[in-house]
Protein backbone atom coordinates (compact mmCIF):
# COMPACT_ATOMS: atom_id res chain seq x y z
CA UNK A 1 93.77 93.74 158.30
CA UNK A 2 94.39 91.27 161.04
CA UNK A 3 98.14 90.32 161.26
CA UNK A 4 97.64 86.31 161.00
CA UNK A 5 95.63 87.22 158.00
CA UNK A 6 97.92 89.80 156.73
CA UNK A 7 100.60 87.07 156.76
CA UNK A 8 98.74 84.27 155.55
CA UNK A 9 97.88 86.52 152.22
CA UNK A 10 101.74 87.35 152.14
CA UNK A 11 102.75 84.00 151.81
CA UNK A 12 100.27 83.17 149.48
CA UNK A 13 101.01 85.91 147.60
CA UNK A 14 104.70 84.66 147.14
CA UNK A 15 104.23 81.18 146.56
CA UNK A 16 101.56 82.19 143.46
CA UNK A 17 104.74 83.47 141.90
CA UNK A 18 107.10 80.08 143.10
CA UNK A 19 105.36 76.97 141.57
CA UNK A 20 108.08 74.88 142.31
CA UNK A 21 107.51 75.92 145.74
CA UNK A 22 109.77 77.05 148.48
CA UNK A 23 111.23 76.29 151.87
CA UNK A 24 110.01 77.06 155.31
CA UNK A 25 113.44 79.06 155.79
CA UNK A 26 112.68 81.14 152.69
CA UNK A 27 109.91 82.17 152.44
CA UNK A 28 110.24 83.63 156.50
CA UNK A 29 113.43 85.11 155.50
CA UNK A 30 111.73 86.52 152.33
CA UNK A 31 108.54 87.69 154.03
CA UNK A 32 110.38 88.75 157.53
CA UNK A 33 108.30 86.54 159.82
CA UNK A 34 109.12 84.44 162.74
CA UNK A 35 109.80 81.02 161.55
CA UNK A 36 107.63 79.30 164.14
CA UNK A 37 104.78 81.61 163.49
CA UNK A 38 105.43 80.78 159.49
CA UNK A 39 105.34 77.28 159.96
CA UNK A 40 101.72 77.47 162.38
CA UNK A 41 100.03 80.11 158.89
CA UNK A 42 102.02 77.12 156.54
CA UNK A 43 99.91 74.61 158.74
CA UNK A 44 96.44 76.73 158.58
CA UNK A 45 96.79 76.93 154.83
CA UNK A 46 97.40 73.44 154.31
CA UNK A 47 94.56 72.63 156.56
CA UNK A 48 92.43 74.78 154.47
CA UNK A 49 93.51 73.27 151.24
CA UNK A 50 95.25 76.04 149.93
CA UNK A 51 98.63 75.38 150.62
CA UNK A 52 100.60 71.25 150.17
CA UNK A 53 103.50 70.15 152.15
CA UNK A 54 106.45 68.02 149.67
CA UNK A 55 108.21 66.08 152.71
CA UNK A 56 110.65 64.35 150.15
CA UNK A 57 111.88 68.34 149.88
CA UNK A 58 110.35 70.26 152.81
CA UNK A 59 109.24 73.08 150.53
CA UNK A 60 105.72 74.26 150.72
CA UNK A 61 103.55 75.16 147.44
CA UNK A 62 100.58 76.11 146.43
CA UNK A 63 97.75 73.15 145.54
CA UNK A 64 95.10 74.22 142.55
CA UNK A 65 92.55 75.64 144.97
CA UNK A 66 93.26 79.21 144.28
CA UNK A 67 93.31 78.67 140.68
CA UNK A 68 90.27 76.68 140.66
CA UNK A 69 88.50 79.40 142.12
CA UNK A 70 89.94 82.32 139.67
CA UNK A 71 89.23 80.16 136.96
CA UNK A 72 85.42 79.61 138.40
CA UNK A 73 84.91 83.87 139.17
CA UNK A 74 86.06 84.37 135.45
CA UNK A 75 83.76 81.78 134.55
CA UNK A 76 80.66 82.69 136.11
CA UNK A 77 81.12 86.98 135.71
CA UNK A 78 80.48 85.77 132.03
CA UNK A 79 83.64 88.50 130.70
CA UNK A 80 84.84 85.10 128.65
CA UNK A 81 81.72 84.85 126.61
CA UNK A 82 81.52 88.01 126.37
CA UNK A 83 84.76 89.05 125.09
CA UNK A 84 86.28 85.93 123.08
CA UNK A 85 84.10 86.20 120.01
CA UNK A 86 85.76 90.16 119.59
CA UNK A 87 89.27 88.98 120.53
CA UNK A 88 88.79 86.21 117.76
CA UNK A 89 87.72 88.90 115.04
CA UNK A 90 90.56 91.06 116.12
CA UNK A 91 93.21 87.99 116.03
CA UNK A 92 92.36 86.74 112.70
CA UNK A 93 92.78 90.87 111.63
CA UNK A 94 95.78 91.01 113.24
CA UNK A 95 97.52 87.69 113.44
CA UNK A 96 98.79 88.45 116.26
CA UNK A 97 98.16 87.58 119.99
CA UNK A 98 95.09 89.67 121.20
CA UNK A 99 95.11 90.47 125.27
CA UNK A 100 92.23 91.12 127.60
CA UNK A 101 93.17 93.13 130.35
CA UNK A 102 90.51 93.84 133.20
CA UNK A 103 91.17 96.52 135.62
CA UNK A 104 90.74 96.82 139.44
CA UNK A 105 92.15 99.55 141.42
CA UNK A 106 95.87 100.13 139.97
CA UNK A 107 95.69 96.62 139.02
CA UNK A 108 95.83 95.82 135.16
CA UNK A 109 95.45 91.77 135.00
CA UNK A 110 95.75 89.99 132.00
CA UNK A 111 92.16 87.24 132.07
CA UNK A 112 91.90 86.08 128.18
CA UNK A 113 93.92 85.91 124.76
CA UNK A 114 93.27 85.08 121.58
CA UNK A 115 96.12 84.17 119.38
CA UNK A 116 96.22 85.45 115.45
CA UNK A 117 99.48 84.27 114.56
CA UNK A 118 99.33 81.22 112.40
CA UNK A 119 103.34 80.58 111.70
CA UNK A 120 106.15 81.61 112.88
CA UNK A 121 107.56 83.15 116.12
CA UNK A 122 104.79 83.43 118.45
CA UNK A 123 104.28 85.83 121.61
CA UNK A 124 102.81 84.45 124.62
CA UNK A 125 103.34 85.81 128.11
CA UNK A 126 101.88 84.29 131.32
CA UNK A 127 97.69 84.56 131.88
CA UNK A 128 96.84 86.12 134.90
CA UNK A 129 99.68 88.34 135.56
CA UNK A 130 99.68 92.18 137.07
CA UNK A 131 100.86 94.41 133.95
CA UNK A 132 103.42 96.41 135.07
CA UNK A 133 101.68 100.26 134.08
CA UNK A 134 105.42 101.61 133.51
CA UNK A 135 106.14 99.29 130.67
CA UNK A 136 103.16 97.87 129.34
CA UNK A 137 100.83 98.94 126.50
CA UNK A 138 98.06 98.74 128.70
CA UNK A 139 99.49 100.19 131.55
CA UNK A 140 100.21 103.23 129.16
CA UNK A 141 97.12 102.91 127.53
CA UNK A 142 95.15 103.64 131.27
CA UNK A 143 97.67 106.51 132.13
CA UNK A 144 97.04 108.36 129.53
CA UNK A 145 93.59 108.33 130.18
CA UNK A 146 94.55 110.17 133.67
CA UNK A 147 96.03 113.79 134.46
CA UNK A 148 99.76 113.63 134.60
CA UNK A 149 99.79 114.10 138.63
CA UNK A 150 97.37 111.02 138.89
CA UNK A 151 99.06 108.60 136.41
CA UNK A 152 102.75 109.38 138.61
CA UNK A 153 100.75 108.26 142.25
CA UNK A 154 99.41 105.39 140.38
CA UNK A 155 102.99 104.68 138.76
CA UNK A 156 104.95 105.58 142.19
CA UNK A 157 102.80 103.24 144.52
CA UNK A 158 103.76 99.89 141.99
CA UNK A 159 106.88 101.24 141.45
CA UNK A 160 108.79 102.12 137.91
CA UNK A 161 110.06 99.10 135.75
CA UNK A 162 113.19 98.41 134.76
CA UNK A 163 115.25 97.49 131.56
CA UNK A 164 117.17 94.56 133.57
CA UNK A 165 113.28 93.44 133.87
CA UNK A 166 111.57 94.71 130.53
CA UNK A 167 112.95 96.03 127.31
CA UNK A 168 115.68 97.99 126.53
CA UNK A 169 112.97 101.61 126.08
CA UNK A 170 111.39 100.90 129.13
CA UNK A 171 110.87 104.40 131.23
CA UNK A 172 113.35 105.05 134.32
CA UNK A 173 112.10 108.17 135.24
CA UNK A 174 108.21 109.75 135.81
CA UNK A 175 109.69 112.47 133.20
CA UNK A 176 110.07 109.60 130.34
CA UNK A 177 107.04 108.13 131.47
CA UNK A 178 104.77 111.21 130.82
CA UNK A 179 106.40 111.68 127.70
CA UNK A 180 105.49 108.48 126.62
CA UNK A 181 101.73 109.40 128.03
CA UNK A 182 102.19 112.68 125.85
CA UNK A 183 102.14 110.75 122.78
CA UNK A 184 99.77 108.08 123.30
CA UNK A 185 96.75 110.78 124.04
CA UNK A 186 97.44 112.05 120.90
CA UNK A 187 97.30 109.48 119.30
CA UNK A 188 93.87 107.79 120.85
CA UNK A 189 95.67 104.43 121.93
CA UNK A 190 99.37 103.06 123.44
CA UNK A 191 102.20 101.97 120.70
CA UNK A 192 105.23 100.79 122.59
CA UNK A 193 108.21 98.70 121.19
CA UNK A 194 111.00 97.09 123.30
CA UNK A 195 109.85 98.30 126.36
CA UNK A 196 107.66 95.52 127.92
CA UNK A 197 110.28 92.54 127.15
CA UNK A 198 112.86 92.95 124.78
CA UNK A 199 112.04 92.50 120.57
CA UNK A 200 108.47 92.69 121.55
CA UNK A 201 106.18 95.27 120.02
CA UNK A 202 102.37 95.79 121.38
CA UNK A 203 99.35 98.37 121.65
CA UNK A 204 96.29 98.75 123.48
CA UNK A 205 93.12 101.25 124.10
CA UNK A 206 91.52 101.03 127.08
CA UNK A 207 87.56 99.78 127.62
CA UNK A 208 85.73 102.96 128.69
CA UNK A 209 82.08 104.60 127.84
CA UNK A 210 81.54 107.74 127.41
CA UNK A 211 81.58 109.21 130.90
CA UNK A 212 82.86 107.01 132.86
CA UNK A 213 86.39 104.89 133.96
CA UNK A 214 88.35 103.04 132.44
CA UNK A 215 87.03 99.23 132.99
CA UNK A 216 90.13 97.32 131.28
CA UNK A 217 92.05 97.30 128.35
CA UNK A 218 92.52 95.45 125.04
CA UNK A 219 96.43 94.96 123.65
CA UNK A 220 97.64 93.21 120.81
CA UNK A 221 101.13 92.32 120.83
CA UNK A 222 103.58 90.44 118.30
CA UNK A 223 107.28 90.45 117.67
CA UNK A 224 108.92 93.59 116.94
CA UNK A 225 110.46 92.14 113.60
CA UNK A 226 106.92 91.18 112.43
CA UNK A 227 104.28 93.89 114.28
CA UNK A 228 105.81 96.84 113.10
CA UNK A 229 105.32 100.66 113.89
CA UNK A 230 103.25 100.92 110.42
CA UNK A 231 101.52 97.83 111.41
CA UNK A 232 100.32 99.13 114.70
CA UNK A 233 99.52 102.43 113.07
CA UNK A 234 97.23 100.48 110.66
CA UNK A 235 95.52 98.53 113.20
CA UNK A 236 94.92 101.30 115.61
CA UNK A 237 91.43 102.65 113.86
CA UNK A 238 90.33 99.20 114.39
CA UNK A 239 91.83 98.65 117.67
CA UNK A 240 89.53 101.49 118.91
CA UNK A 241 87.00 100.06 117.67
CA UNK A 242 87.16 96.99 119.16
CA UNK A 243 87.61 98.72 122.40
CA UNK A 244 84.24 100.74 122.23
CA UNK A 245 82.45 97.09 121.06
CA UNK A 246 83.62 95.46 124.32
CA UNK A 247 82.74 98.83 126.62
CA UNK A 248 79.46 98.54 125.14
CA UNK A 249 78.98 94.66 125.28
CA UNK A 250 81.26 94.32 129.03
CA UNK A 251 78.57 96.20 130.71
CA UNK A 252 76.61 92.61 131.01
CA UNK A 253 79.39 91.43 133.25
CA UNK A 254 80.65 92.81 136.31
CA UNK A 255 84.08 92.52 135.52
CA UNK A 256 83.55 95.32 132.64
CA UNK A 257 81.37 97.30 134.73
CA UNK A 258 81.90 100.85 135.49
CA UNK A 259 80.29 100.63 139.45
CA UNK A 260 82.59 97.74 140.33
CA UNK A 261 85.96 99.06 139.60
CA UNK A 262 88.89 99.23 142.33
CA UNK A 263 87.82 96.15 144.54
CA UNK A 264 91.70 95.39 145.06
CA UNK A 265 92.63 99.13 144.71
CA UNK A 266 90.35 100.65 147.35
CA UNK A 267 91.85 102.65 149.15
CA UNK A 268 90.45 105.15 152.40
């Protein structure tokens, strides 16, 4: 990767995650680059579109271009159509919020939802986020699907969450981790309770025909006082299920297809 490209990506990378935006000053401090040469990629990127100026605060953020165009790829791969009609079924089982999580390299991103919950206290985290594998029920859900030496590289190069940053269970060591791992295989799917964000309880099984990888995952996730442990027990026959519906069904899009996993995660 070119260097000018490298840091162009870097900075768009950490103004995705700033939507308020951010100065010139930080985000070369942030990203250690030379603030002239910031300011010229800061320049390219608005000249591009991707990237507006806001002179009344001299920060820099991101304009709707990238979006658009993540919004148009998920559109077009057809994984929406595809997979909305079984998140609804499993939403109205469940009543509670229903995740689709695609994956791509070590990458677990979260693409659609469909929410169950009628009343009460609902759980919604950010669309389009990286799952953190450490803490999340998909995450854990993938792992287990790997050898133990396999799941710790994949864990090791994003790095292990934190309770400051999750829930109050989440793993701190590789050793917890693959204990974690341990009883998830047994058990055919993830279960995990106050360790992706505190009071939260959610599951998943990962999208995967016979054969081959892992494609993605599907999680449903509610609050801990409501989704309990014999909830999530209940639900897991028909969480499977659901899973082995969308491996069969995703194969029409490319998103859910076997041949085109790991275009972020490629690695030589």
């Amino acid at each position: 990767m070119s260097g000018s490209m490298e840091k162009a990506l870097a900075i768009l990378e950490y103004l995705a995650v700033r939507p308020n935006g951010a100065s010139l000053a930080a985000i070369s401090t942030d990203l250690n680059q030379i603030r002239s040469g910031c300011h010229r990629t800061l320049n390219e990127l608005i000249k591009y579109g991707y990237v507006r100026a806001m002179p009344q605060r001299g920060d820099y953020a991101l304009t709707t271009k990238l979006a658009s165009m993540g919004m148009s790829f998920l559109s077009k791969s057809g994984i929406i159509d595809i997979a909305q009609p079984v998140m609804n079924r499993l939403a109205r089982e469940t009543e509670e919020l229903v995740r689709l999580a695609i994956l791509d390299g070590d990458r677990l991103t979260l693409v659609a939802k469909a929410q169950g919950a009628k009343v009460g206290l609902l759980y919604d985290p950010d669309m389009g986020i990286d799952l953190r594998l450490s803490c999340s029920a998909a995450g854990h859900a993938w792992l287990a699907t790997l050898s133990d030496e396999e799941a710790t590289a994949a864990v090791m190069r994003q790095g292990l969450g934190e309770p400051v940053h999750h829930g109050p269970h989440a793993p701190t060591t590789v050793k917890g981790l693959l204990k974690m791992l341990a009883e998830h295989r047994k058990r055919g799917f993830s279960m995990i309770n106050d360790v992706y964000a505190p009071g939260m309880s959610s599951m998943a099984a990962v999208i995967k025909r016979k054969g081959e990888p892992a494609t993605g995952a599907v999680i449903v996730a509610g609050p801990s006082s409501r989704f309990t442990e014999a909830q999530m027990l209940k639900f897991g026959p028909r969480l499977l299920r659901i899973a082995d519906e969308l491996a069969l069904v995703g194969s029409a899009s490319p998103l859910l297809n076997a041949g085109n996993v790991g275009t972020w995660g490629n690695r030589a």
